[in-house]
Protein backbone atom coordinates (compact mmCIF):
# COMPACT_ATOMS: atom_id res chain seq x y z
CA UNK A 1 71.06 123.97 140.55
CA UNK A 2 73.12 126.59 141.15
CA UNK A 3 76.24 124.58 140.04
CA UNK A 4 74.51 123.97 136.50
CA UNK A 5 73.75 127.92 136.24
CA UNK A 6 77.71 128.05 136.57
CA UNK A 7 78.14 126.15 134.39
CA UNK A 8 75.70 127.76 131.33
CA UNK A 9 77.49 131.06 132.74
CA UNK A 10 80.72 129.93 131.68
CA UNK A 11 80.01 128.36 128.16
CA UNK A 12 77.99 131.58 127.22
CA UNK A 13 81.22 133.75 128.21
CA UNK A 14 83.49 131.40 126.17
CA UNK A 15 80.94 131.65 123.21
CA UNK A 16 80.82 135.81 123.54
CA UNK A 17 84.79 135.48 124.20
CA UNK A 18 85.72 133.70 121.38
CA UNK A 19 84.25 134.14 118.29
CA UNK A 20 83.19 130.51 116.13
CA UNK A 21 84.49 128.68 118.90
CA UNK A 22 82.11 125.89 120.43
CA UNK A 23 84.48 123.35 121.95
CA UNK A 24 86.11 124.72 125.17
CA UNK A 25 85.52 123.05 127.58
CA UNK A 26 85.01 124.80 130.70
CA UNK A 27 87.80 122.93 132.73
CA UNK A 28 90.21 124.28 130.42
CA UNK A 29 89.85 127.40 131.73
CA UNK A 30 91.36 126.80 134.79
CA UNK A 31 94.85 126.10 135.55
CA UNK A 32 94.46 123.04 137.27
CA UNK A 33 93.63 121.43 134.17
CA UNK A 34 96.68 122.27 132.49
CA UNK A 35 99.04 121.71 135.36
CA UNK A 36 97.26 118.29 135.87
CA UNK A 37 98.07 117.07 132.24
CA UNK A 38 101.59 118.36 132.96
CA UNK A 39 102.47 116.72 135.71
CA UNK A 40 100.93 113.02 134.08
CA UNK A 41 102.70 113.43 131.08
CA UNK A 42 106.41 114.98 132.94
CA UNK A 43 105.08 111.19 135.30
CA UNK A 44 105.12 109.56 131.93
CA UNK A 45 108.03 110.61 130.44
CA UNK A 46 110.33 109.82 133.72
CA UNK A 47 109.07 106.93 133.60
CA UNK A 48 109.92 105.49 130.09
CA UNK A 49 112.63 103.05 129.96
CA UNK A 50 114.70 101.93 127.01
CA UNK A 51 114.16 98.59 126.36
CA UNK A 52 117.95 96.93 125.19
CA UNK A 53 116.79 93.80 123.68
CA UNK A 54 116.87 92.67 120.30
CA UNK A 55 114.04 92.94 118.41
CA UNK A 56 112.22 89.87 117.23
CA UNK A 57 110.11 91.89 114.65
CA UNK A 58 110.49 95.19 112.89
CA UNK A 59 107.33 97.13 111.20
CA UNK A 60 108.18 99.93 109.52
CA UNK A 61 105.42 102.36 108.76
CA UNK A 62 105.98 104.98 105.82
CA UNK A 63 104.07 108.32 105.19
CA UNK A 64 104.97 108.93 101.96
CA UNK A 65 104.71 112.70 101.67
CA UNK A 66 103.65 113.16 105.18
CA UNK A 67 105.90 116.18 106.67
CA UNK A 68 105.26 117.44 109.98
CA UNK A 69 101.78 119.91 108.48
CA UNK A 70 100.92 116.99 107.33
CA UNK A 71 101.19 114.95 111.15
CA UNK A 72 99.16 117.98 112.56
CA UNK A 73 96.56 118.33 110.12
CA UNK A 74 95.59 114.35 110.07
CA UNK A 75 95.51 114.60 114.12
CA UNK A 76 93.29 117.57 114.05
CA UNK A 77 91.27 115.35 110.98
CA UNK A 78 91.07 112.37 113.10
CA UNK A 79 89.92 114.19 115.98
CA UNK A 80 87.29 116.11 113.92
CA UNK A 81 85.97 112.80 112.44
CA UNK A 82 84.76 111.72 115.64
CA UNK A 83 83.12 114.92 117.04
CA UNK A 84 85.61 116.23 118.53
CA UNK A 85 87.56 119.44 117.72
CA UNK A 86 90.49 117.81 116.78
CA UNK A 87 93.32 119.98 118.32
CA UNK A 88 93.62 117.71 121.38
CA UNK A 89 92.95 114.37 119.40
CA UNK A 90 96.75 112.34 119.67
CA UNK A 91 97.29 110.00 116.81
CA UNK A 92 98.44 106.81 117.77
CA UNK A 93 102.02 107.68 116.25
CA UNK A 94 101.65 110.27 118.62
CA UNK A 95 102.11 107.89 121.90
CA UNK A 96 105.47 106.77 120.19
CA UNK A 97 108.03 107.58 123.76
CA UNK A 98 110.95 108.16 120.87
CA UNK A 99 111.05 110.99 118.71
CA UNK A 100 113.90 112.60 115.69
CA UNK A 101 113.81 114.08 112.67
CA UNK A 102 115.59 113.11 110.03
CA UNK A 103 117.24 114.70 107.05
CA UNK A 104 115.95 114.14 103.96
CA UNK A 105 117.97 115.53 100.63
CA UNK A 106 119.17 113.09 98.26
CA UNK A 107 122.89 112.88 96.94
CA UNK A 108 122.92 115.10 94.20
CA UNK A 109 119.51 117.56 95.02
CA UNK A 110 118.40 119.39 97.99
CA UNK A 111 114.44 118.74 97.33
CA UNK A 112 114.60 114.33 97.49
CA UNK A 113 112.16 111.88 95.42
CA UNK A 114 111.06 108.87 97.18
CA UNK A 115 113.40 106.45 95.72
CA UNK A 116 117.08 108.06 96.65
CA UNK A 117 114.67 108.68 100.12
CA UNK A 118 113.64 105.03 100.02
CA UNK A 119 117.28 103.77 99.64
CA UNK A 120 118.33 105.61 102.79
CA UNK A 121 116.09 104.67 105.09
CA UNK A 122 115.89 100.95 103.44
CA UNK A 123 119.27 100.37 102.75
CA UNK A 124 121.38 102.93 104.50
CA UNK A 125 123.11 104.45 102.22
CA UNK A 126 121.69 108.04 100.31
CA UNK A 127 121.15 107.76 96.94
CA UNK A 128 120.50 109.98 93.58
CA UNK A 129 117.34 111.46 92.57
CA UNK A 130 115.58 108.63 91.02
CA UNK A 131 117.31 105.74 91.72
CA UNK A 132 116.66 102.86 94.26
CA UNK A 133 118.66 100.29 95.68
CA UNK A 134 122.01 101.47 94.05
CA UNK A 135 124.34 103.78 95.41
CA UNK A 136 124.89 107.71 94.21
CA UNK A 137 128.05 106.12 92.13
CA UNK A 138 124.54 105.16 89.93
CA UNK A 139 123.35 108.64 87.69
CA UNK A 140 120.09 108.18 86.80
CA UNK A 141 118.73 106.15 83.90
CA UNK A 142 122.44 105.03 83.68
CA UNK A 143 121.95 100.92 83.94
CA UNK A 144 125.26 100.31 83.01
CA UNK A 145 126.60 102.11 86.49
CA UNK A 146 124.31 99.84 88.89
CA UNK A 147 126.54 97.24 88.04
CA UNK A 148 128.83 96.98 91.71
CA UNK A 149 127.11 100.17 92.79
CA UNK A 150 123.83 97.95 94.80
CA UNK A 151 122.90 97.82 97.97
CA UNK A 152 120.96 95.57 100.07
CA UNK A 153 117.73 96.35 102.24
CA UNK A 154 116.63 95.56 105.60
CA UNK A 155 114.25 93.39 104.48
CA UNK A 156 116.81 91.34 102.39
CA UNK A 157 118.99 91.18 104.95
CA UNK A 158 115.89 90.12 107.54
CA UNK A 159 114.61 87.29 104.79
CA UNK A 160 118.77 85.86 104.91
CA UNK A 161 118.32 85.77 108.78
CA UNK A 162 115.45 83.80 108.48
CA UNK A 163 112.61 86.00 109.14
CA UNK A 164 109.51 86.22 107.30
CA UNK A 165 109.78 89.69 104.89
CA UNK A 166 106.34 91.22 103.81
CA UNK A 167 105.44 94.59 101.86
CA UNK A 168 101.81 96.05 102.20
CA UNK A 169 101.55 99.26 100.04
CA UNK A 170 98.50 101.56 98.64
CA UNK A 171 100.78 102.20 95.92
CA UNK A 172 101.78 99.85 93.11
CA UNK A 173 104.07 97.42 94.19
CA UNK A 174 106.59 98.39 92.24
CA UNK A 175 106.28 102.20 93.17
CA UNK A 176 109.92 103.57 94.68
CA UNK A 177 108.94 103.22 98.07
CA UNK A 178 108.34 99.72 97.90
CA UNK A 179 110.21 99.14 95.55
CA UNK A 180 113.97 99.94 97.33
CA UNK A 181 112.97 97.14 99.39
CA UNK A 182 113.47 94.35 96.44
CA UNK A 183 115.07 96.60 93.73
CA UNK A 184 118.43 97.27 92.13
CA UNK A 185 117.83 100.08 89.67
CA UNK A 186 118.73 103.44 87.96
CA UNK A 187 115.28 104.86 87.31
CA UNK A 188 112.76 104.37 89.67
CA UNK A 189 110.22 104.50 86.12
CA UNK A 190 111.44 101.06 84.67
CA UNK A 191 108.31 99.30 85.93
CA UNK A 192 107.86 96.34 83.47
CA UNK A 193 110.17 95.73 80.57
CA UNK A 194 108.34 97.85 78.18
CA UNK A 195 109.84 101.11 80.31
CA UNK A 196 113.48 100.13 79.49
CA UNK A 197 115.31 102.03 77.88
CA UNK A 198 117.66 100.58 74.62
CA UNK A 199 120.67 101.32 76.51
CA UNK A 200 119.09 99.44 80.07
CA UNK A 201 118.12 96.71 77.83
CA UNK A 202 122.01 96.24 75.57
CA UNK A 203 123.39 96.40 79.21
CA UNK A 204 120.65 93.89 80.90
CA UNK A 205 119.26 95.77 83.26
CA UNK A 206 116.17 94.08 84.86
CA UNK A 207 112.61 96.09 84.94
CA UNK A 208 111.79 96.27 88.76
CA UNK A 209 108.40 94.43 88.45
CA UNK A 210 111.11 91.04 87.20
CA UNK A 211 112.94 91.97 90.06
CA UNK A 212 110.30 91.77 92.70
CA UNK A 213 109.76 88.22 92.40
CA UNK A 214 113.55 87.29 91.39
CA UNK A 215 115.75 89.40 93.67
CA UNK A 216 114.42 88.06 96.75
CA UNK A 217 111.51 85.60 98.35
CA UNK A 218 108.81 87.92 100.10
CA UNK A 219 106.14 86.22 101.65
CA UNK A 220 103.81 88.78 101.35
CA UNK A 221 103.17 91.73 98.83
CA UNK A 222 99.87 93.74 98.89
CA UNK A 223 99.20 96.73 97.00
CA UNK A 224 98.28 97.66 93.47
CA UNK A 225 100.74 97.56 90.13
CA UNK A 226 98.67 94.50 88.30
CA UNK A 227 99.29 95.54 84.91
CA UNK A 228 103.32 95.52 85.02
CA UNK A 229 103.16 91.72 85.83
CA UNK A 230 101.41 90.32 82.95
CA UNK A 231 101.97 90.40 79.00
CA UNK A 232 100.45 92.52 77.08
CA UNK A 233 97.92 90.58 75.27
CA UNK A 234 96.28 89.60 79.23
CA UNK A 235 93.12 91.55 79.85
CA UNK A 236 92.96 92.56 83.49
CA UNK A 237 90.14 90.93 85.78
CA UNK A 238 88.38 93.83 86.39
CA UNK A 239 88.63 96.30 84.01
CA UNK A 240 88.30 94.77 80.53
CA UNK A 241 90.07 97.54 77.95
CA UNK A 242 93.31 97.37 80.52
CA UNK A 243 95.74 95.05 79.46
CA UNK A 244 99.23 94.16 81.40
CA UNK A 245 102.13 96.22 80.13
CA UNK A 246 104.93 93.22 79.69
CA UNK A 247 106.26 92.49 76.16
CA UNK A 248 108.51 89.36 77.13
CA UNK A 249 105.39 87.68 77.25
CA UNK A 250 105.82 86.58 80.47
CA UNK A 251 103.12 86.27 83.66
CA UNK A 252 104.87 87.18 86.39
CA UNK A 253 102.58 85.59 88.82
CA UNK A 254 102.75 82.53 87.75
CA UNK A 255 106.00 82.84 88.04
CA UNK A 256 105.87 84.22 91.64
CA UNK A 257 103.58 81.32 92.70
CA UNK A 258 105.64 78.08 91.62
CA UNK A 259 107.78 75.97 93.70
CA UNK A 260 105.62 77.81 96.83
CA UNK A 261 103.61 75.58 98.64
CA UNK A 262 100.69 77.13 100.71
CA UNK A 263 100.59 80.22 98.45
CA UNK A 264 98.08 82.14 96.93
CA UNK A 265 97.41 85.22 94.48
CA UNK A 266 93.97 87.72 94.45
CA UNK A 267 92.72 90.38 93.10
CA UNK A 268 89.68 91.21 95.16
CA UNK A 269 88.38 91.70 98.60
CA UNK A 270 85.94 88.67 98.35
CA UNK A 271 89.31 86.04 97.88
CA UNK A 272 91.39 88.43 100.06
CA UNK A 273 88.86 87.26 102.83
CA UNK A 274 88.83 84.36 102.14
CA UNK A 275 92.72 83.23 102.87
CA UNK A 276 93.50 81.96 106.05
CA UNK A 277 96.70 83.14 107.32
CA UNK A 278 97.21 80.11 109.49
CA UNK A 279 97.06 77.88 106.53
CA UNK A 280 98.86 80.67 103.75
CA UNK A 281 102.56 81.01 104.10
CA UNK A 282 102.92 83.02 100.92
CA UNK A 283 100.45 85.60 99.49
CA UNK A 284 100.35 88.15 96.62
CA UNK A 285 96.94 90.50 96.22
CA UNK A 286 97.45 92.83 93.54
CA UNK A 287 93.99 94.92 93.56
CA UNK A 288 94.00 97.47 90.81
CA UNK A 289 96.08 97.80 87.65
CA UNK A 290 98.13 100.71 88.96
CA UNK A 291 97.58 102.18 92.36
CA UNK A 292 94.66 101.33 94.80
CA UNK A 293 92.46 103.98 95.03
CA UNK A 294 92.75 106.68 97.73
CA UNK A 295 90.58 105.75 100.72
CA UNK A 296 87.80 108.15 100.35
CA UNK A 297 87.24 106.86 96.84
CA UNK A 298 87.64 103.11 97.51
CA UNK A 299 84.85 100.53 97.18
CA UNK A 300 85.23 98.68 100.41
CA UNK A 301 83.45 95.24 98.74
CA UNK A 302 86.11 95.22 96.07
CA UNK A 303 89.37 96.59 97.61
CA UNK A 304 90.58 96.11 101.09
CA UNK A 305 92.04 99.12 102.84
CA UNK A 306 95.70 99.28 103.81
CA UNK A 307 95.19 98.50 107.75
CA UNK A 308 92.94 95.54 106.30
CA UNK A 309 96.13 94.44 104.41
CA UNK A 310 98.58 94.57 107.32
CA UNK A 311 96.68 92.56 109.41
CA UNK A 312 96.80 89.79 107.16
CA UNK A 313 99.96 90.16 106.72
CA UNK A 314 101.17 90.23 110.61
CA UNK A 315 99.21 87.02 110.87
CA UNK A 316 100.94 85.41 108.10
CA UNK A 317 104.56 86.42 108.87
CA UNK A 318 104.17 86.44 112.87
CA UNK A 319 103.96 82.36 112.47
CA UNK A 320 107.94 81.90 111.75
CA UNK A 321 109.14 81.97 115.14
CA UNK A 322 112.32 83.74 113.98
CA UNK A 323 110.03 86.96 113.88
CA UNK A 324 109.32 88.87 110.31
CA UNK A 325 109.93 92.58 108.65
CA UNK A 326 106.63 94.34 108.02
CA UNK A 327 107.04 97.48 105.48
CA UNK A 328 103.93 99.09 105.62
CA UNK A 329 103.02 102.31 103.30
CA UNK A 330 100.58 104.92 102.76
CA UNK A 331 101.76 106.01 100.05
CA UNK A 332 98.68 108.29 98.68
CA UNK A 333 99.11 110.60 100.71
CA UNK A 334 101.78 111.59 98.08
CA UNK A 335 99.70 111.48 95.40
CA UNK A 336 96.98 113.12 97.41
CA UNK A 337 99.49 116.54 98.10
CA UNK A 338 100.76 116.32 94.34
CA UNK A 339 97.44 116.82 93.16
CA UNK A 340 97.01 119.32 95.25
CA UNK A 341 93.89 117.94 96.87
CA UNK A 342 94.56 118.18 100.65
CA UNK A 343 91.45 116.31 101.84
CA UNK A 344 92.50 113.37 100.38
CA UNK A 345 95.99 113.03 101.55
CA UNK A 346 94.87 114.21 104.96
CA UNK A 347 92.65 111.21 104.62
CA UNK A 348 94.99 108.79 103.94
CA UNK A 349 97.34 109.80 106.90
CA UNK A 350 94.75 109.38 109.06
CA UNK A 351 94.19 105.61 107.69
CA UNK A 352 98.01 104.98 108.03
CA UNK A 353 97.62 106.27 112.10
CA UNK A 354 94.21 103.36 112.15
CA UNK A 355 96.91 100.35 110.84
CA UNK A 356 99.40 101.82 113.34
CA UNK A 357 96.60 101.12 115.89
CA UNK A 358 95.74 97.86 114.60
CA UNK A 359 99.40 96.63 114.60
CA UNK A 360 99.66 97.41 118.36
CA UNK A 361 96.65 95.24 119.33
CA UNK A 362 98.18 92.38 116.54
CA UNK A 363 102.02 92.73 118.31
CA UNK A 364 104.15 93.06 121.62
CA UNK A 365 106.07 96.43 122.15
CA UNK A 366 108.53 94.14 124.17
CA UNK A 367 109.69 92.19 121.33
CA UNK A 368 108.19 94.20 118.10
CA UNK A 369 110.19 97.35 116.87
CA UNK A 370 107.44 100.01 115.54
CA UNK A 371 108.68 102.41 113.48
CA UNK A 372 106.74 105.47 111.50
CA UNK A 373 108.69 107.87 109.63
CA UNK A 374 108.31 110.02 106.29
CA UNK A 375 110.17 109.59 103.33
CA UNK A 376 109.50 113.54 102.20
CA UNK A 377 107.22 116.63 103.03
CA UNK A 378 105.11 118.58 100.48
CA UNK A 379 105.03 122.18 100.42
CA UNK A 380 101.65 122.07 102.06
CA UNK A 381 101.03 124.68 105.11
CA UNK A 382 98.43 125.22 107.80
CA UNK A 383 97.59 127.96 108.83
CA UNK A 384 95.93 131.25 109.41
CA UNK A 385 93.13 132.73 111.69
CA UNK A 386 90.88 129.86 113.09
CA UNK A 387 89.16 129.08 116.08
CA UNK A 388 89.51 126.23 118.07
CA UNK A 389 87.79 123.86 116.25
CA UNK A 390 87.75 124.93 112.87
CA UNK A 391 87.21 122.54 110.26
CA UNK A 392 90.77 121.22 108.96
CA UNK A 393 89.48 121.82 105.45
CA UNK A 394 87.50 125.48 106.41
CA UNK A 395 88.28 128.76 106.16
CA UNK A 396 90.40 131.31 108.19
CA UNK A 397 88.31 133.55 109.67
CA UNK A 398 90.44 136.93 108.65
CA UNK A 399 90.14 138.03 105.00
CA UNK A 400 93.15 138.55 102.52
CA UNK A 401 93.57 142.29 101.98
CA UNK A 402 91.86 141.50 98.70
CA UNK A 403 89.07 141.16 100.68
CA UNK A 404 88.55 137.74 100.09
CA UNK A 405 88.22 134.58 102.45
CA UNK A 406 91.14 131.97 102.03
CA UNK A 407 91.49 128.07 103.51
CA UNK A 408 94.08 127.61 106.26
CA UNK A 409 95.28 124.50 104.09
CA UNK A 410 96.94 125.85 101.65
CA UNK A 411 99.90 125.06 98.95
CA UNK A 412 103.23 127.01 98.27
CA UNK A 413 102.56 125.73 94.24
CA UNK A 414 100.69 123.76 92.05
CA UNK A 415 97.88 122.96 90.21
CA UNK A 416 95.15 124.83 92.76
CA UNK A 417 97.05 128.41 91.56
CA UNK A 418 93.97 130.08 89.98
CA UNK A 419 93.80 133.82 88.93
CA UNK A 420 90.74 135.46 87.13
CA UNK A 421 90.71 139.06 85.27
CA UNK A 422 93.78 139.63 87.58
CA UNK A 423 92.71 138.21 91.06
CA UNK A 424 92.21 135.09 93.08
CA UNK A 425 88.62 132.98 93.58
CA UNK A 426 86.90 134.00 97.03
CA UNK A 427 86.27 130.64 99.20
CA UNK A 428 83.78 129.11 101.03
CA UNK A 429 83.62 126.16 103.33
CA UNK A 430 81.23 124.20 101.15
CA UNK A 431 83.67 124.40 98.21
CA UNK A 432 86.75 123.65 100.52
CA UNK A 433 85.38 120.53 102.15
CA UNK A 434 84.19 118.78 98.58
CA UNK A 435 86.61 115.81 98.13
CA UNK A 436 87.76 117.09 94.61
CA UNK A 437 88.48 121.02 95.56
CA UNK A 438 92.18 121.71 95.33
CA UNK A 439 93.35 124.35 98.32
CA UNK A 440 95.02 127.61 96.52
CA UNK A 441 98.63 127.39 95.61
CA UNK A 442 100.54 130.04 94.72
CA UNK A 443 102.58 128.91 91.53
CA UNK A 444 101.27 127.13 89.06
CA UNK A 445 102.25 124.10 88.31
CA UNK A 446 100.73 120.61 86.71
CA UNK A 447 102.03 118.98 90.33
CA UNK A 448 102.71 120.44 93.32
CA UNK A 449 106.00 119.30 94.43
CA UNK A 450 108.08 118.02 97.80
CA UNK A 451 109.35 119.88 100.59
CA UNK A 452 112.98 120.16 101.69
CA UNK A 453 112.41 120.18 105.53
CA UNK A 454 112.93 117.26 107.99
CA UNK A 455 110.27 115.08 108.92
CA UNK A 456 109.74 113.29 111.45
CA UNK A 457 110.39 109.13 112.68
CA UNK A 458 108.26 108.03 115.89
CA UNK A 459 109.10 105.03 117.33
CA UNK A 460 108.61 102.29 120.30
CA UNK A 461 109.83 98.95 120.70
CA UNK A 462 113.48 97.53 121.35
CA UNK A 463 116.19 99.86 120.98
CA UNK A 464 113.53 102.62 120.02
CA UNK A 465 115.56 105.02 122.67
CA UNK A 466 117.90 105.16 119.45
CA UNK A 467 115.98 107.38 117.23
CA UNK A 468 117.40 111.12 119.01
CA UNK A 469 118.44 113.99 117.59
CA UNK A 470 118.34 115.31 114.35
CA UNK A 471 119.82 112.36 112.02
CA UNK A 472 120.80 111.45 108.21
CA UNK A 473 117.64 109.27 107.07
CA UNK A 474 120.34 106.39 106.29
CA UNK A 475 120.50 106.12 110.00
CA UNK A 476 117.26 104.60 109.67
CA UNK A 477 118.11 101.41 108.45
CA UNK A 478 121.20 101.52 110.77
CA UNK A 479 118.93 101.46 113.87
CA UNK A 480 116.47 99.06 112.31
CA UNK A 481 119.73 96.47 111.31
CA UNK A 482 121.22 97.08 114.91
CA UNK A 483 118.05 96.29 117.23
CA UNK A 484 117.09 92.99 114.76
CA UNK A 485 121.09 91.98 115.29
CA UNK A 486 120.95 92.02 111.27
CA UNK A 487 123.77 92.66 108.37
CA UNK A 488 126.03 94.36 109.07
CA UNK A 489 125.20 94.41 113.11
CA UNK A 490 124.41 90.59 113.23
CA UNK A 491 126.88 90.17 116.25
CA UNK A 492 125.10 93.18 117.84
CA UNK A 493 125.20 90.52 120.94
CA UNK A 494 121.87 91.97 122.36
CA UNK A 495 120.01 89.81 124.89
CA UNK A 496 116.70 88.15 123.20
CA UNK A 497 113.50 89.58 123.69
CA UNK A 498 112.25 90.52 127.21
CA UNK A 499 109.46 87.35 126.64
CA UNK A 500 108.99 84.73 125.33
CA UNK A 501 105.26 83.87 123.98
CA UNK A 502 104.25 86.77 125.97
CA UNK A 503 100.66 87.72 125.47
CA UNK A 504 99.62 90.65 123.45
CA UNK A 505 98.43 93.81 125.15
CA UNK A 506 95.13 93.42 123.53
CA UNK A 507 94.55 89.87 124.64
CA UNK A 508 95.84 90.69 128.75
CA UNK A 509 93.23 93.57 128.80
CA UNK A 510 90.64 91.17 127.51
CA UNK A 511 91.39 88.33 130.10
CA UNK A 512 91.67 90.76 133.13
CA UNK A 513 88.11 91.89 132.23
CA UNK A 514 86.56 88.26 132.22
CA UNK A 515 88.14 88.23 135.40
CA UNK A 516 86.79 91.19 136.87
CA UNK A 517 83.07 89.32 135.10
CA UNK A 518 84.00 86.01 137.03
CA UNK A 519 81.73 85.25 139.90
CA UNK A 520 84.92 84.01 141.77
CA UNK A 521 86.23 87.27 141.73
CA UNK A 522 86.83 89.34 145.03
C-alpha cells in the first residue's frame, strides 16, 4: 500500500511540475533508467559487426521529401498513433546499425528536384534539375543532348545480372523517382507522347511512359500513372470522363504484357488479391489514373497500400534464386509537404516505416541489403514550446508576441501563408489536426518548395557498414553496385551470402515458440 501511495505521489508532482504533460513515466525520473538504456544500447553498438558478403538482394526504400523534421515528426506520429507519446517511439528505419547523410544539390542548382536526385542515387552520377537518367552534359528539355549523355541504373544493371528488378511506387509510375530507374530523358514532364515537345519529337526522343516498358524488362511495377499508357480515345476503368493521354494510339499494356508468360495487369485491389505470386512471374497494377491517393484518403477495398504492394512484390521477385532489386517509394509524402498539408505527409512516412517492417519479416538481413534514404527535404520545421507528449499536429504552448497560439509544425513558405487586415489567423488544435488544414508558412506561395539540407540514408544488410560520413548522394548507387558485385563492381570478388536458404527471422521466432508449446519440451 504504501508503495502505490508512492507511486500516486510521484505522478501528481510530475503533473504540478510540468504543465500538459501526462506521459512521464515515473522511472524516468531516476537515473538508473537512463544509465540502463545507455549501457544496452553502448552493448549494442559494440556489438554490431559488418557483414562483408555480397548481397543477394537489394531494397531500396525512398522518402521522397522526407528530410530529417520529417524522420522525427513521423516517429513521434507513429508513436502517438498507438497511445503512446511518441517521443520515445523508434521507427523501424530507426534500428538501421548504419547511418550518413548525404548531399543532395543537383548539378546546376543548390535546392535539387527529384529527378537530377533520382539519377544520383540510381545511377551514380548527379544530374540537372529536371532531368533523369542522363548526365548534367543534358540541359533540360534539350532531347537532342541525351543522345551519348545516359546513364544506366542499378536496377538495369541488377536485371543484366540476372536478378529479378521490381518498382512499387505511390506515385505514378512514371513520376521522376521511379522513373530514373527505367528512363533516359531531358524533362522529367514528358510522361506520354502528348508532353513532347516539337523539338523532342524532330529529334526522337521517347516519352518516359514508352520507355518503361521498352528500355528494360521489370518484373514488377506498382503504383499509379494509368492514363499515360493508353490512347486517348480509352476511357479509364474507374473513372468514366478520364481518358488515357497517348496520341500514337498505342496501349501500352498490351504491349507490356506480350511475349510474357505468367504475367498479369490490374487495376484494383479485388484482382491485386487475387494473383498468386508463386504462379505470377510478371505483374503490372496501375491503380489510379495519376497518383494513388495519399493513405489517409485511400479506399482500402479499391486500392492497396504501398506496404501491401511490396509484399507482393518480394514474393514475386524473391523466387529467382539469383536474388532481385526492390525500389520501393513513398513518394506522397512530397506531395503531402508541397501542399503544405503536414498531416498527410507525416502520414505517409509513417506507412513507408510499416513496409520497412514488413520487408524485414518477408527477407534475411544476412543476405538482403536494406536501404532507406531521402531523395530531398522540404522546408518544413518542428518546433516550439510543447510538452512531452504534445500532439505532432497541436499547438505550442507559448503564444507569438501577437498574442496568438501557433502549431509547432510549421512551413518556411507556401500556400498555408495567410494574413488578415494585417495579421496572422490564431490556432487551435481542432483546426490543426483536421486532415485538410495547412500549418502556417511564412511566404506565400502556390507550393511550398524543397529544402537544401542533407538527409539522411539508414541502412542494414551486407556491406551496410559502407554508408559513413557525410557523402555525395551518387555514392548511393556506388555502395548499392559494390555489395550486389554489379556494373561497374561486378568483380567486387566478395564471398556469397553468409547462408544459404537460411530461414527468415520471422519464421525462426515462430518455430522456437512451437517449441517452447511442444509437450517434449524441457
Amino acid at each position: 500500500m504504501a508503495q502505490r501511495h508512492k507511486l500516486l505521489l510521484a505522478g501528481l508532482l510530475i503533473f504540478i511540475s510540468v504543465p500538459w504533460t501526462w506521459c512521464v513515466s515515473e522511472e524516468e525520473l531516476h537515473a538508473s533508467y537512463w544509465n540502463n538504456k545507455g549501457r544496452e544500447a553502448l552493448h549494442t553498438a559494440m556489438n554490431v559487426q559488418p557483414n562483408n558478403h555480397q548481397a543477394k538482394n537489394v531494397i531500396l526504400f525512398l522518402g521522397d521529401g522526407m528530410g530529417i523534421p520529417t524522420v522525427t515528426a513521423a516517429r513521434i506520429l507513429k508513436g502517438q498513433l498507438a497511445g503512446q507519446s511518441g517521443e520515445e517511439t523508434s521507427l523501424v528505419m530507426d534500428t538501421f546499425p548504419h547511418l550518413a547523410l548525404s548531399k543532395t544539390y543537383n548539378v546546376d542548382q543548390q535546392m535539387p528536384d527529384s529527378a537530377g536526385t533520382a539519377t544520383a542515387y540510381l545511377c551514380g552520377v548527379k544530374a540537372n534539375y529536371g532531368t533523369m537518367g542522363v548526365t548534367a552534359a543534358t540541359p533540360r528539355s534539350n532531347c537532342k543532348a541525351t543522345y551519348g549523355n545516359e546513364v544506366n541504373s542499378v536496377l538495369y544493371r541488377a536485371k543484366k545480372a540476372g536478378k529479378s528488378v521490381g518498382i512499387v511506387t505511390t506515385t505514378r509510375v512514371q513520376h521522376a523517382s521511379p522513373g530514373a530507374n527505367y528512363a533516359h530523358t531531358a524533362n522529367r514532364n514528358w510522361y506520354s507522347d502528348s508532353d513532347l515537345t516539337s523539338e523532342a519529337v524532330r529529334n526522337g526522343c521517347r516519352d518516359i511512359a514508352y520507355q518503361l516498358i521498352k528500355n528494360v524488362e521489370i518484373d514488377v511495377i506498382l503504383g499509379g500513372g494509368r492514363q499515360y499508357m493508353f490512347p486517348s480515345n480509352m476511357q479509364d476503368p474507374e473513372y468514366p470522363t478520364y481518358t488515357g493521354d497517348r496520341l500514337d494510339g498505342q496501349n501500352l499494356v498490351i504491349e507490356w504484357l506480350k511475349n510474357k508468360k505468367k504475367s498479369k495487369y490490374v487495376w484494383n485491389k479485388a484482382d491485386f488479391d487475387a494473383v498468386n505470386p508463386a504462379t505470377t512471374d510478371f505483374l503490372m497494377g496501375l491503380f489510379e489514373p495519376k497518383d494513388c491517393r495519399y493513405e489517409l484518403e485511400r479506399d482500402p477495398s479499391m486500392d492497396p497500400s504501398l506496404t501491401e504492394m511490396m509484399e507482393k512484390a518480394i514474393k514475386i521477385l524473391s523466387k529467382n534464386p539469383k536474388g532481385f532489386y526492390l525500389f520501393v517509394e513513398g513518394g506522397r509524402i512530397d506531395h503531402g509537404h508541397h501542399g503544405g498539408r503536414a498531416i498527410r505527409a507525416l502520414h505517409e512516412a509513417v506507412e513507408l516505416d510499416r513496409a520497412v517492417g514488413r520487408a524485414a519479416e518477408l527477407t534475411s538481413v544476412l543476405d538482403t541489403l536494406s536501404v532507406v534514404t531521402a531523395d530531398h527535404s522540404h522546408v518544413f520545421a518542428f518546433g516550439g514550446h510543447s510538452a512531452r507528449g504534445n500532439s505532432v499536429l497541436g499547438l505550442s504552448r507559448s503564444l507569438g508576441t501577437d498574442n496568438k497560439h501557433f502549431t509547432t509544425a510549421v512551413y518556411g513558405n507556401g500556400p498555408g501563408y495567410e494574413i488578415t487586415n494585417g495579421t496572422r489567423p490564431d490556432m487551435n488544435e481542432s483546426v490543426s489536426s483536421d486532415k485538410d488544414y495547412r500549418q502556417q508558412a511564412t511566404v506565400p506561395l502556390d507550393s511550398e518548395t524543397h529544402g537544401i539540407e542533407d538527409v539522411a540514408i539508414f541502412a542494414k544488410g551486407p556491406m551496410s557498414h559502407l554508408f559513413h560520413g557525410v557523402q555525395e548522394q551518387s555514392y548511393i548507387a556506388h555502395v548499392i553496385a559494390y555489395a550486389a558485385c554489379l556494373e561497374p563492381y561486378d568483380n567486387c570478388r566478395l564471398p556469397p551470402p553468409s547462408h544459404a536458404g537460411a530461414i527468415s527471422p520471422s519464421l525462426l521466432l515462430l518455430l522456437l515458440g512451437l517449441l517452447l508449446l511442444s509437450p517434449y519440451s524441457v
